[in-house]
N, C-alpha and C. Protein backbone atom coordinates (compact mmCIF):
# COMPACT_ATOMS: atom_id res chain seq x y z
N UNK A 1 82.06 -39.05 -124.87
CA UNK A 1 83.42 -38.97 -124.45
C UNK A 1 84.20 -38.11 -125.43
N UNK A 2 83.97 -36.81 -125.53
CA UNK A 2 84.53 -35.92 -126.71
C UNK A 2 85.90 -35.54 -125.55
N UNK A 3 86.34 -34.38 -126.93
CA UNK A 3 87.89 -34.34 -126.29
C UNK A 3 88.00 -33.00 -125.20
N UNK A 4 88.62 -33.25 -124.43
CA UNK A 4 88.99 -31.82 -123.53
C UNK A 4 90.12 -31.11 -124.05
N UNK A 5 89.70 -30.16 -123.99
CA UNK A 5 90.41 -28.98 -124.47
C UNK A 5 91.13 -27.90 -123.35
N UNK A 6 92.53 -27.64 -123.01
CA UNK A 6 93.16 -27.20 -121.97
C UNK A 6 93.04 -25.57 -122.20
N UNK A 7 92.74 -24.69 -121.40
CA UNK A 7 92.55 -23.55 -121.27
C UNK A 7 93.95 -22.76 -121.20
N UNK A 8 95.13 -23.91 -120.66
CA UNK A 8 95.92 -23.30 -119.49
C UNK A 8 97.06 -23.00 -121.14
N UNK A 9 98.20 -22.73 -120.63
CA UNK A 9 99.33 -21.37 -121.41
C UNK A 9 100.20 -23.21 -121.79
N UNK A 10 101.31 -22.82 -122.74
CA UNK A 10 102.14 -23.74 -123.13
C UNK A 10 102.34 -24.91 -121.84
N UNK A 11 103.02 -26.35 -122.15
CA UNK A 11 102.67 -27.23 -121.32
C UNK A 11 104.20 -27.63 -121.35
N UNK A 12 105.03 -28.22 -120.26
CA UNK A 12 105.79 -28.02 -119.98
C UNK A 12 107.30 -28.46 -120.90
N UNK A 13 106.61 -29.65 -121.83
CA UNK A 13 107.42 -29.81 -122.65
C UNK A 13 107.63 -29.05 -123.86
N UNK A 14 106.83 -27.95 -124.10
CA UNK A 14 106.63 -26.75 -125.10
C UNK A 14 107.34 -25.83 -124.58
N UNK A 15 107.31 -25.52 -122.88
CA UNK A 15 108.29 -24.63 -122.31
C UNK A 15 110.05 -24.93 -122.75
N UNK A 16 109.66 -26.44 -122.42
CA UNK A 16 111.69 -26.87 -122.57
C UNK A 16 111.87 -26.58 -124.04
N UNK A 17 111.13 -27.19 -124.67
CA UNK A 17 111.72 -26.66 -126.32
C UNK A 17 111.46 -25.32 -126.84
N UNK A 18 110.99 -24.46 -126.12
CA UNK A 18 111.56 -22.62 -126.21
C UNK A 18 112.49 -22.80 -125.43
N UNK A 19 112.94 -23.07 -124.11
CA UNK A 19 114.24 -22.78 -123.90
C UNK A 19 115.36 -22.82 -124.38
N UNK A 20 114.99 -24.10 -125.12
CA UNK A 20 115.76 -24.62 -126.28
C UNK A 20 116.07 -24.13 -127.23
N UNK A 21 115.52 -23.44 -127.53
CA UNK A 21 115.43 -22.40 -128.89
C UNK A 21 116.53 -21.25 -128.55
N UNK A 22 115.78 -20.61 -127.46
CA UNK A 22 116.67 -20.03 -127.03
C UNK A 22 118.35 -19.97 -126.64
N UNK A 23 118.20 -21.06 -125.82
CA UNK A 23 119.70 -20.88 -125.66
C UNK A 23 120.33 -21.82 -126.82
N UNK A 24 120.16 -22.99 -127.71
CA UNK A 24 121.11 -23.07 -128.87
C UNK A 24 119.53 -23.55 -129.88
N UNK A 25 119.51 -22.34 -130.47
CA UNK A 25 118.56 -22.94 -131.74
C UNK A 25 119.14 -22.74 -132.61
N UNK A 26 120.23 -23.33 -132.93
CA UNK A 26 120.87 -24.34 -133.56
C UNK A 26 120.67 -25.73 -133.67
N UNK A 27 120.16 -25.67 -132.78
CA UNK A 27 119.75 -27.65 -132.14
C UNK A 27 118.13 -27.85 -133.02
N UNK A 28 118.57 -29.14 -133.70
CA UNK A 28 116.60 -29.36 -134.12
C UNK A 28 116.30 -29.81 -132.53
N UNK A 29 115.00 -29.92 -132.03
CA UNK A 29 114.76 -30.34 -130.74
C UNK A 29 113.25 -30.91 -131.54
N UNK A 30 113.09 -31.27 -132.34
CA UNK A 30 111.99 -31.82 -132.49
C UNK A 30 111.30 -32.83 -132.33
N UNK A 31 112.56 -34.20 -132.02
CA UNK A 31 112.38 -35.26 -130.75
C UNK A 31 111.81 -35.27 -129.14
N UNK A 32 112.24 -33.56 -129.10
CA UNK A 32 111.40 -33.59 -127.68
C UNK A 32 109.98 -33.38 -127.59
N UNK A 33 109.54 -33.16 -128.59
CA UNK A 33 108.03 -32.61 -129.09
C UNK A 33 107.20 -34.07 -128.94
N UNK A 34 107.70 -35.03 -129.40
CA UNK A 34 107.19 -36.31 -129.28
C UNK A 34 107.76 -37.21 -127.52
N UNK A 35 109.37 -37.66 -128.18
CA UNK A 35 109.90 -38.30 -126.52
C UNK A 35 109.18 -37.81 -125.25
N UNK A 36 109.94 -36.27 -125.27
CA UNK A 36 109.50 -36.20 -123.95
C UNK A 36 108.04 -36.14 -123.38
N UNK A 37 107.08 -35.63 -124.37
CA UNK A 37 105.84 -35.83 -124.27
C UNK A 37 105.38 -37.45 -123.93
N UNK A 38 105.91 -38.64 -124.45
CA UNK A 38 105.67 -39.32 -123.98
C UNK A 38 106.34 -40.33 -122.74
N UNK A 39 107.33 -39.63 -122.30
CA UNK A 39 107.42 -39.83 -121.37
C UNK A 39 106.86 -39.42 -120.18
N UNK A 40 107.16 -37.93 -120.58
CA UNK A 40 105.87 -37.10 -119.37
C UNK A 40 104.50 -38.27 -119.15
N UNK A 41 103.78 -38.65 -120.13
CA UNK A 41 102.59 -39.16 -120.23
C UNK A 41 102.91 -40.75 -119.67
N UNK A 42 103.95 -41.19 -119.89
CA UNK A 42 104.04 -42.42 -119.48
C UNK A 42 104.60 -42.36 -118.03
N UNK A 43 104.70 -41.27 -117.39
CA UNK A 43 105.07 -41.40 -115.64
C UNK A 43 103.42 -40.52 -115.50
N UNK A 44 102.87 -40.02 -115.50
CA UNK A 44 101.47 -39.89 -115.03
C UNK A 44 101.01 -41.14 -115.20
N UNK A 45 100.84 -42.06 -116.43
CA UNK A 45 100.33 -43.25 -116.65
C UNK A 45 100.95 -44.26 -115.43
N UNK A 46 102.05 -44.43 -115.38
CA UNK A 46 102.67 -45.36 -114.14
C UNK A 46 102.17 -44.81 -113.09
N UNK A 47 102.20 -43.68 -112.59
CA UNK A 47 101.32 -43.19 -111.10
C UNK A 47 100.16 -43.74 -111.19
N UNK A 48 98.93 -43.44 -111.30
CA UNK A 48 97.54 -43.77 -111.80
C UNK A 48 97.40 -45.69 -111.86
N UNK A 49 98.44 -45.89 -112.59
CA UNK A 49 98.56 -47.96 -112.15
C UNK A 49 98.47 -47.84 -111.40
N UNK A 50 99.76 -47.87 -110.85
CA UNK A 50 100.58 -47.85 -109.73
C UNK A 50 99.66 -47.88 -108.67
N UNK A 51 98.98 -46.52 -108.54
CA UNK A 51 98.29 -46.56 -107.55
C UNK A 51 96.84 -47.48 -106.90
N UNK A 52 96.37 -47.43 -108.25
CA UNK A 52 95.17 -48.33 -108.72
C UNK A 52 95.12 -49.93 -108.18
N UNK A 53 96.68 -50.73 -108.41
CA UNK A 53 96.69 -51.95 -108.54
C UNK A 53 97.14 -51.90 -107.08
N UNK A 54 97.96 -51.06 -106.40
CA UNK A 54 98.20 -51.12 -104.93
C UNK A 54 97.03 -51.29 -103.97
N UNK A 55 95.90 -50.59 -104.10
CA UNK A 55 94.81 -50.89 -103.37
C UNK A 55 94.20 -52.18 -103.54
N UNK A 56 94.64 -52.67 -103.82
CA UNK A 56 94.04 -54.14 -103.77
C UNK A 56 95.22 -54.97 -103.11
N UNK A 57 96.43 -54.44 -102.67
CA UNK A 57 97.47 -55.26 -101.79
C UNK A 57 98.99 -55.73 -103.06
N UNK A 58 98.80 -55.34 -104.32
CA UNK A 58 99.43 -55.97 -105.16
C UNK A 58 100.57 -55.14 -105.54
N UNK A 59 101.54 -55.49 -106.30
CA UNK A 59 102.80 -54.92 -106.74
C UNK A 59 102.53 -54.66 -108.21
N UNK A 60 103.22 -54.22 -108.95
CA UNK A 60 102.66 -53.97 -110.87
C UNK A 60 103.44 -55.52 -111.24
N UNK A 61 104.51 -55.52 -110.60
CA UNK A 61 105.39 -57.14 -110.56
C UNK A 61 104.25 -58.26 -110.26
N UNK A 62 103.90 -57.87 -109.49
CA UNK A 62 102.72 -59.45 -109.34
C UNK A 62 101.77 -59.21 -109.84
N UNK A 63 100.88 -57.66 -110.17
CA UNK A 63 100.23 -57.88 -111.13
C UNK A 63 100.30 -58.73 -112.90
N UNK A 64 101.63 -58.16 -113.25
CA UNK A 64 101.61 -58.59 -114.42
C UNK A 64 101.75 -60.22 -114.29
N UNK A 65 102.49 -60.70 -113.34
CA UNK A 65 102.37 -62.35 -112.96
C UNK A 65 101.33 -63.09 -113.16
N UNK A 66 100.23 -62.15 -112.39
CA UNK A 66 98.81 -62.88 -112.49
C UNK A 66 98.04 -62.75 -113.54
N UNK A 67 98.48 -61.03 -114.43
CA UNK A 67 97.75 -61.11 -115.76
C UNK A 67 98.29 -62.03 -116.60
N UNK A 68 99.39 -62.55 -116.68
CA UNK A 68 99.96 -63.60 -117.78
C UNK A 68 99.69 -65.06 -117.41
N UNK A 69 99.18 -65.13 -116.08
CA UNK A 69 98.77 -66.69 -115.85
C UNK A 69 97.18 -66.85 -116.44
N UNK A 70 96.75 -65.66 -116.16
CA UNK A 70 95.09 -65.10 -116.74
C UNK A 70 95.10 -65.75 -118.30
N UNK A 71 96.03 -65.01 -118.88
CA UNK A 71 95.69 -64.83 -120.01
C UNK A 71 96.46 -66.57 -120.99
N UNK A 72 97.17 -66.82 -120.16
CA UNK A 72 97.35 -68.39 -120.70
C UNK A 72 95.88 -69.22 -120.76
N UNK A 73 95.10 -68.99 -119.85
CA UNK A 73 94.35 -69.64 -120.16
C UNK A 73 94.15 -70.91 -119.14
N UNK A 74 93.07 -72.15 -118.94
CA UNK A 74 92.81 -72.95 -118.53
C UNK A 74 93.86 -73.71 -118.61
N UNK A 75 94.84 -74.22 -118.11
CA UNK A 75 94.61 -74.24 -116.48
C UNK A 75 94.94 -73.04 -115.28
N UNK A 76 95.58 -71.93 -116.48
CA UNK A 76 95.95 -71.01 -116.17
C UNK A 76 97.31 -70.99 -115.03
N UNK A 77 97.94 -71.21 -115.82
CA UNK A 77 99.77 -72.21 -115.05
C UNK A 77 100.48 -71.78 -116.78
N UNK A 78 101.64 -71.44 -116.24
CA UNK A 78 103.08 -71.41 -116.73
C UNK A 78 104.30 -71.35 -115.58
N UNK A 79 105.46 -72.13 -116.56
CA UNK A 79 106.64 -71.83 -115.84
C UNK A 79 106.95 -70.73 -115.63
N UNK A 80 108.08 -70.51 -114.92
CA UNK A 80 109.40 -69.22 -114.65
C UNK A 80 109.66 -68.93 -115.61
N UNK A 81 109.75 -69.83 -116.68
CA UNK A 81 110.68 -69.07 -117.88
C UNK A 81 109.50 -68.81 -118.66
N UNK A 82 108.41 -69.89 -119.06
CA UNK A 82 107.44 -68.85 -119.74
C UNK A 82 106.44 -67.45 -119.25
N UNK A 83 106.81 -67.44 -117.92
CA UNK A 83 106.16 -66.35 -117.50
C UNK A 83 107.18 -64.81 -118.10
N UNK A 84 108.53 -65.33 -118.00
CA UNK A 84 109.68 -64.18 -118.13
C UNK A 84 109.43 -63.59 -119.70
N UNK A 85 109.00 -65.32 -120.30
CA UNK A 85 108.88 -64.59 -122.28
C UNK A 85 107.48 -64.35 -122.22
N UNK A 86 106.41 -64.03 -121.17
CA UNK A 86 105.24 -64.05 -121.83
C UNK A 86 105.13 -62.25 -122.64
N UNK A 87 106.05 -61.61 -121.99
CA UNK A 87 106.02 -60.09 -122.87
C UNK A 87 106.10 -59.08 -121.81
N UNK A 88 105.19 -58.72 -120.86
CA UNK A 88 105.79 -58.26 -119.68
C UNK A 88 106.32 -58.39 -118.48
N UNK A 89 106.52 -59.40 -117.99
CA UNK A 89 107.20 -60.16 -116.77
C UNK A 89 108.58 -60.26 -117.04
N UNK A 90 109.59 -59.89 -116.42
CA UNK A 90 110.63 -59.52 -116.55
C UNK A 90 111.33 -61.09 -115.77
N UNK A 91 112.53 -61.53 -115.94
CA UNK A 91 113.15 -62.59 -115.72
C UNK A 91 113.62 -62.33 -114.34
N UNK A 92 114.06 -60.99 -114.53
CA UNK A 92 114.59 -60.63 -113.12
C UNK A 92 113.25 -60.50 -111.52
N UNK A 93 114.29 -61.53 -110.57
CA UNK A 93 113.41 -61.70 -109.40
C UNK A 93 111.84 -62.03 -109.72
N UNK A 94 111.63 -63.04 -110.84
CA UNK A 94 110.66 -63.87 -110.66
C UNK A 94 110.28 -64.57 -109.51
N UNK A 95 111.65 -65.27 -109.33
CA UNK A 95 111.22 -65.81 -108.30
C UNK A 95 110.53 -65.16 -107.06
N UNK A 96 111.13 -63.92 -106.44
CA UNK A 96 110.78 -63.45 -105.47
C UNK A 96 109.33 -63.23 -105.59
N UNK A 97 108.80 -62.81 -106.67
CA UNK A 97 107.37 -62.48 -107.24
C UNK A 97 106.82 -63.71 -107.11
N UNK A 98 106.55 -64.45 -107.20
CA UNK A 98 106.10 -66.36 -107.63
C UNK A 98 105.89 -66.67 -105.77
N UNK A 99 107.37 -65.83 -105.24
CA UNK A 99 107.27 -66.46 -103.30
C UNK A 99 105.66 -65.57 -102.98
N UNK A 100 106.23 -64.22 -103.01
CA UNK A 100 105.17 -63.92 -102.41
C UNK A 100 103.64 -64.18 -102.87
N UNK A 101 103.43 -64.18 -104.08
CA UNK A 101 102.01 -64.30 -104.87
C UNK A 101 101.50 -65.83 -104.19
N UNK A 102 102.21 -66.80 -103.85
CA UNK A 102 102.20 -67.96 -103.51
C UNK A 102 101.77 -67.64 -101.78
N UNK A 103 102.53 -66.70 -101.23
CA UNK A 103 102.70 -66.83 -99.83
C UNK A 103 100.75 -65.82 -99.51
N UNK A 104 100.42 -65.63 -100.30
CA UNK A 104 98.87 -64.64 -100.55
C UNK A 104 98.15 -65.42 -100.80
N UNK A 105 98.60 -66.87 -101.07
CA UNK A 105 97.31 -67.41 -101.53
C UNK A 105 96.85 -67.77 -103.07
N UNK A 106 97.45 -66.91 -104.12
CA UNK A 106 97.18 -66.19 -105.23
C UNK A 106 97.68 -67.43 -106.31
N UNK A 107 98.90 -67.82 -106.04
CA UNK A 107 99.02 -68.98 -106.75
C UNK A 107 99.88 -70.12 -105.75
N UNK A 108 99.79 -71.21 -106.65
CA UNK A 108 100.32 -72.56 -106.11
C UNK A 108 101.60 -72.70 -107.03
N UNK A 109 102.29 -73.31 -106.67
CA UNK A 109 103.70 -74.25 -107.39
C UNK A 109 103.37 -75.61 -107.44
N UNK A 110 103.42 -76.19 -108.60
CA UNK A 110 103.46 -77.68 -108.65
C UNK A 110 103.91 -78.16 -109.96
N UNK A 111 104.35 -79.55 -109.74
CA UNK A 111 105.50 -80.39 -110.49
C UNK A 111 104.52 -81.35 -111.35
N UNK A 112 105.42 -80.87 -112.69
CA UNK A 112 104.61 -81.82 -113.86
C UNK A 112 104.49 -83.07 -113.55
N UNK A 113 103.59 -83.72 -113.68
CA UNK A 113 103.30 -85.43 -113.51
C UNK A 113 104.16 -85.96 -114.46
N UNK A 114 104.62 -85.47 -115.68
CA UNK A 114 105.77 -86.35 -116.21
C UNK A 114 107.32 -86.10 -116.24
N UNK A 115 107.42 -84.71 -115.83
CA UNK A 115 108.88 -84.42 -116.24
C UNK A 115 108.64 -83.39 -114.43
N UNK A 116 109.42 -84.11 -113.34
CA UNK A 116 109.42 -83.54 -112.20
C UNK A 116 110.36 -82.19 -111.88
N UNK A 117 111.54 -81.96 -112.90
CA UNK A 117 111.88 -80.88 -112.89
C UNK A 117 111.43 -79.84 -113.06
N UNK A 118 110.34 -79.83 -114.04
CA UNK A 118 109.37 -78.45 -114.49
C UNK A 118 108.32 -78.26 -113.41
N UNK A 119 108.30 -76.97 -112.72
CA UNK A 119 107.62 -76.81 -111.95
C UNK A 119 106.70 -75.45 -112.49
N UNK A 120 105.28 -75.68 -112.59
CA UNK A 120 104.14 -74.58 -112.70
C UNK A 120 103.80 -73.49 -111.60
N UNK A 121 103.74 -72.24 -112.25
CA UNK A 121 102.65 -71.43 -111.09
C UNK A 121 101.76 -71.36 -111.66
N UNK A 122 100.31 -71.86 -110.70
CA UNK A 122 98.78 -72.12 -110.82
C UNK A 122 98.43 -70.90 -110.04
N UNK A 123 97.41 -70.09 -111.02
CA UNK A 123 96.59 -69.13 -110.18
C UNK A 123 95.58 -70.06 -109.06
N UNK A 124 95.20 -69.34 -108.60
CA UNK A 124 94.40 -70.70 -107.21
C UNK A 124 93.10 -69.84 -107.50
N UNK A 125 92.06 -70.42 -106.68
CA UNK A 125 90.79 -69.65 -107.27
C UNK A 125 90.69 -68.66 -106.78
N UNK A 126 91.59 -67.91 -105.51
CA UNK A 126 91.39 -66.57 -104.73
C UNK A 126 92.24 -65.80 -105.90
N UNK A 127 93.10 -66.26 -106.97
CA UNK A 127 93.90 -65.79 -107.49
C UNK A 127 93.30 -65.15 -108.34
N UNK A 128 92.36 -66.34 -109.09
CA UNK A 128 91.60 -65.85 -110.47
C UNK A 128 90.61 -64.92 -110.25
N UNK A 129 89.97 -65.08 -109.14
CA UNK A 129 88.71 -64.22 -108.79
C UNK A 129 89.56 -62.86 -108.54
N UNK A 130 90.74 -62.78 -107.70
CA UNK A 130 91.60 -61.58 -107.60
C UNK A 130 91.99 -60.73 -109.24
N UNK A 131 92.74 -61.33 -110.25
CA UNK A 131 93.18 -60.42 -111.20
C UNK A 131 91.70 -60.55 -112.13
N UNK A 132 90.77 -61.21 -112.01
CA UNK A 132 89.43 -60.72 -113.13
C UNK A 132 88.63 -59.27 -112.47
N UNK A 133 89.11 -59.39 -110.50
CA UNK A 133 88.54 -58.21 -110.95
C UNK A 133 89.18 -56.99 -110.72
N UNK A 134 90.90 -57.42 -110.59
CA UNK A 134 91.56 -56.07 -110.66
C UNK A 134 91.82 -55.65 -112.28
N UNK A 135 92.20 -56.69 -112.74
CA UNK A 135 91.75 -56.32 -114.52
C UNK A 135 90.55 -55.74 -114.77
N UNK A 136 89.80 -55.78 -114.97
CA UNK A 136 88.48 -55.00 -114.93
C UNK A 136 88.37 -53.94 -114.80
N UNK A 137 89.24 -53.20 -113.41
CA UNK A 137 89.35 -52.06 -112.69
C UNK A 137 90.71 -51.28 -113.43
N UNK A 138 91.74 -52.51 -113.71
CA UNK A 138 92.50 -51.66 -114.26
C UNK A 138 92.05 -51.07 -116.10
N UNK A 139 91.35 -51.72 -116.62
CA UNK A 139 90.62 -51.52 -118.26
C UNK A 139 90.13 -50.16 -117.78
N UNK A 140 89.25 -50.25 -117.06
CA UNK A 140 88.36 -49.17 -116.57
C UNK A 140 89.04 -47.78 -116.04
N UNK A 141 90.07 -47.97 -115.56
CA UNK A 141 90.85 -46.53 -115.21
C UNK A 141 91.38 -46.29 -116.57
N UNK A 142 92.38 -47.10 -117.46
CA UNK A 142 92.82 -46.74 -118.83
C UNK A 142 91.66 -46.48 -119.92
N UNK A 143 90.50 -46.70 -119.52
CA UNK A 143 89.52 -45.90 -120.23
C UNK A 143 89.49 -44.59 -120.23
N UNK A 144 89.58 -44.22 -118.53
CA UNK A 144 88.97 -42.80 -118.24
C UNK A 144 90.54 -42.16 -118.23
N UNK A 145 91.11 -42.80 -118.25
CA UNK A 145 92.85 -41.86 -118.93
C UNK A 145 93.02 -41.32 -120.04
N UNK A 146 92.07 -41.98 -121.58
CA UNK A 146 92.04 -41.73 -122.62
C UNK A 146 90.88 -40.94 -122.97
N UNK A 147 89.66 -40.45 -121.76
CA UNK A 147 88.59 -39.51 -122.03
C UNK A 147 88.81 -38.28 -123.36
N UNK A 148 89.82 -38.16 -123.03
CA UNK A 148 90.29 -36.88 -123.62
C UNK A 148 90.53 -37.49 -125.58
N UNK A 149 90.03 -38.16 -125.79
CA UNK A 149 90.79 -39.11 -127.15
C UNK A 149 89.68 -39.01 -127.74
N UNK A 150 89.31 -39.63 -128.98
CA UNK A 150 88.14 -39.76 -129.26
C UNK A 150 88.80 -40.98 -129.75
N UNK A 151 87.82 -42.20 -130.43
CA UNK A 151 87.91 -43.92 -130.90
C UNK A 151 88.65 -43.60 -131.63
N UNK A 152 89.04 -42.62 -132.39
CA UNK A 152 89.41 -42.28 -133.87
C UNK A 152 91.27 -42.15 -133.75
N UNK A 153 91.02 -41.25 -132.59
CA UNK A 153 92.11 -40.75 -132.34
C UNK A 153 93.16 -42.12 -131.65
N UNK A 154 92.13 -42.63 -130.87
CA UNK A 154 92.47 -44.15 -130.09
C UNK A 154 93.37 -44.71 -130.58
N UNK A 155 92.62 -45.34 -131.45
CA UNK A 155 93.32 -46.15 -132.50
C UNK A 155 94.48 -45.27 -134.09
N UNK A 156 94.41 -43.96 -134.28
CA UNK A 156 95.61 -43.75 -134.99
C UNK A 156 96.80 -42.99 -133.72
N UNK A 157 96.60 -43.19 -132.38
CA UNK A 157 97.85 -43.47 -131.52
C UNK A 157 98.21 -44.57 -131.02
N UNK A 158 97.60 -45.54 -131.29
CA UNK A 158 98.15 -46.83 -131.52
C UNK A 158 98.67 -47.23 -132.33
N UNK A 159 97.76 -46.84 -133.24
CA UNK A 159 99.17 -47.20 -134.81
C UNK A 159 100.23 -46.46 -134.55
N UNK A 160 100.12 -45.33 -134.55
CA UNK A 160 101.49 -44.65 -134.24
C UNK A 160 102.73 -45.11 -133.17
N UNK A 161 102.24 -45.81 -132.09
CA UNK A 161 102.86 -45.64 -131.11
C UNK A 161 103.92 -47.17 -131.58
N UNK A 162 102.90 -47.79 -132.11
CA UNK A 162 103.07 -49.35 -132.28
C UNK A 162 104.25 -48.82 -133.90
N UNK A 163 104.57 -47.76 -134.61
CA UNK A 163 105.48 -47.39 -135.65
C UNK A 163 106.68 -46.62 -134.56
N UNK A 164 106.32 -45.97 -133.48
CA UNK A 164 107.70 -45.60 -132.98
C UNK A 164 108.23 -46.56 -132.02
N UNK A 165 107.65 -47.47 -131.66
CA UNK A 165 108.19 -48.61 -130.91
C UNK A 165 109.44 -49.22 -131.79
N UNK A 166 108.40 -49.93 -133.02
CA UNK A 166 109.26 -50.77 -134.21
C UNK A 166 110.90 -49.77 -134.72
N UNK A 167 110.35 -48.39 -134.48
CA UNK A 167 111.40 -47.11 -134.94
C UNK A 167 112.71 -46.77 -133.99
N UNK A 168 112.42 -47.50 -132.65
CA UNK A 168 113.54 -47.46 -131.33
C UNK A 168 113.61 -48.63 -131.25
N UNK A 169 113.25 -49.64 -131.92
CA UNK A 169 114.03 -51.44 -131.73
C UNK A 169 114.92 -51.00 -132.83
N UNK A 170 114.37 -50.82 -134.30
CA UNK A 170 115.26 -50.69 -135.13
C UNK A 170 116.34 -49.76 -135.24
N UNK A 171 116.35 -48.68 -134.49
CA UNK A 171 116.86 -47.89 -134.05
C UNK A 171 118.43 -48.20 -133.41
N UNK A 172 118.33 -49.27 -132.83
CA UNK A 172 119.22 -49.79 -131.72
C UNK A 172 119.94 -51.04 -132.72
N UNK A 173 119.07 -51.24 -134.06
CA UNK A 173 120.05 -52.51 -134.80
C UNK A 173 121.06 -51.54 -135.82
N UNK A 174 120.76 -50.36 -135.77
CA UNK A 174 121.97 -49.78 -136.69
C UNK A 174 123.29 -49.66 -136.15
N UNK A 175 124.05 -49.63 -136.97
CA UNK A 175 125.41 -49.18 -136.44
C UNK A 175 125.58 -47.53 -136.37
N UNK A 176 126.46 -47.39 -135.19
CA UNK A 176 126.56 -45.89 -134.61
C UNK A 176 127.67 -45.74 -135.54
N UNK A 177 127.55 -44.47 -136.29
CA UNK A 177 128.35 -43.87 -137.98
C UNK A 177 128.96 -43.05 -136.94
N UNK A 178 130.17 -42.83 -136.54
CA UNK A 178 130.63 -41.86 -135.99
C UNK A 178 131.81 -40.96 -137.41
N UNK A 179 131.48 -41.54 -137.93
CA UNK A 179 132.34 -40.70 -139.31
C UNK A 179 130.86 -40.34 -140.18
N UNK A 180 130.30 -39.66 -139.86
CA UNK A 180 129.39 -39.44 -140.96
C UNK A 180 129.37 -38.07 -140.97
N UNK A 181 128.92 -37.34 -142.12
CA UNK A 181 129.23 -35.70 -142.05
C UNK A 181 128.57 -34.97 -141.43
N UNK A 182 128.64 -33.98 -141.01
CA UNK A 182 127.95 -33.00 -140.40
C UNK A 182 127.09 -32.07 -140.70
């Protein structure tokens, strides 16, 4: 799995930052060298899911539902709200996600035997047998997305990615200096 090497002329985010140059290089643009590159890369990456997890009937919303009931573990059940903090399941329109995954078969709703307010979603066994082997399929496409990488490279863009993550949370705890010099 060595790396591919592109034949083709500058790539499109190399185009915008000569334009850039051009019309005010004055401007550092050296954020776009990274950002937009990974954004570019992260909407090819969302297509390629996207598409992947749809053939099997599913949403990326109910996928991630069912990967976080997966990955809890035996009995493989959490609430609404721990599904919302499990890291990617978003709070918003859980519920609607929980109706339909339920209305497929995929999981059940049911009420704690001691505290009847708390109610679980249970993957059901069409559920579990469903995300072990769309997980599988999805590992397996983000393999052949990273062909182009080598292990080496793998893992120091993970470190990296996992330092500009921490670099745009912290990013957002500073205060905006609007008096600072120019």
């Amino acid at each position: 799995m060595g790396q591919r090497r592109s034949t083709r002329g500058p790539d499109a985010v190399a185009r915008i930052v000569e334009d850039w140059a051009r019309e005010r290089p004055e401007l550092e643009t050296s954020p776009l060298e990274v950002l937009a590159r990974l954004h570019r890369a992260y909407l090819h990456y969302q297509s390629r899911l996207t598409a992947q997890i749809e053939r099997h009937g599913l949403s990326l919303a109910g996928f991630d539902v069912l990967t976080a009931l997966r990955r809890a573990g035996e009995p493989y059940r959490l609430t609404a709200g721990q599904l919302a903090a499990s890291g990617l399941v978003s709070s918003a329109g859980i519920t609607l996600r929980l109706d339909r995954l339920e209305k497929e078969g995929l999981l059940v709703r049911e009420r704690d035997s001691e505290d009847r307010r708390v109610v679980y979603s249970r993957l059901t066994e069409r559920g579990l047998a469903t995300v072990d082997e769309v997980f599988a399929e999805h590992l397996e496409n983000e393999r052949r997305m990273l062909t182009g990488l080598s292990p080496a490279q793998q893992r120091q863009l993970a470190r990296l990615l996992s330092h500009l993550e921490r670099s745009i949370v912290e990013s957002d705890e500073l205060p905006e200096d609007d008096d600072a010099p120019e």
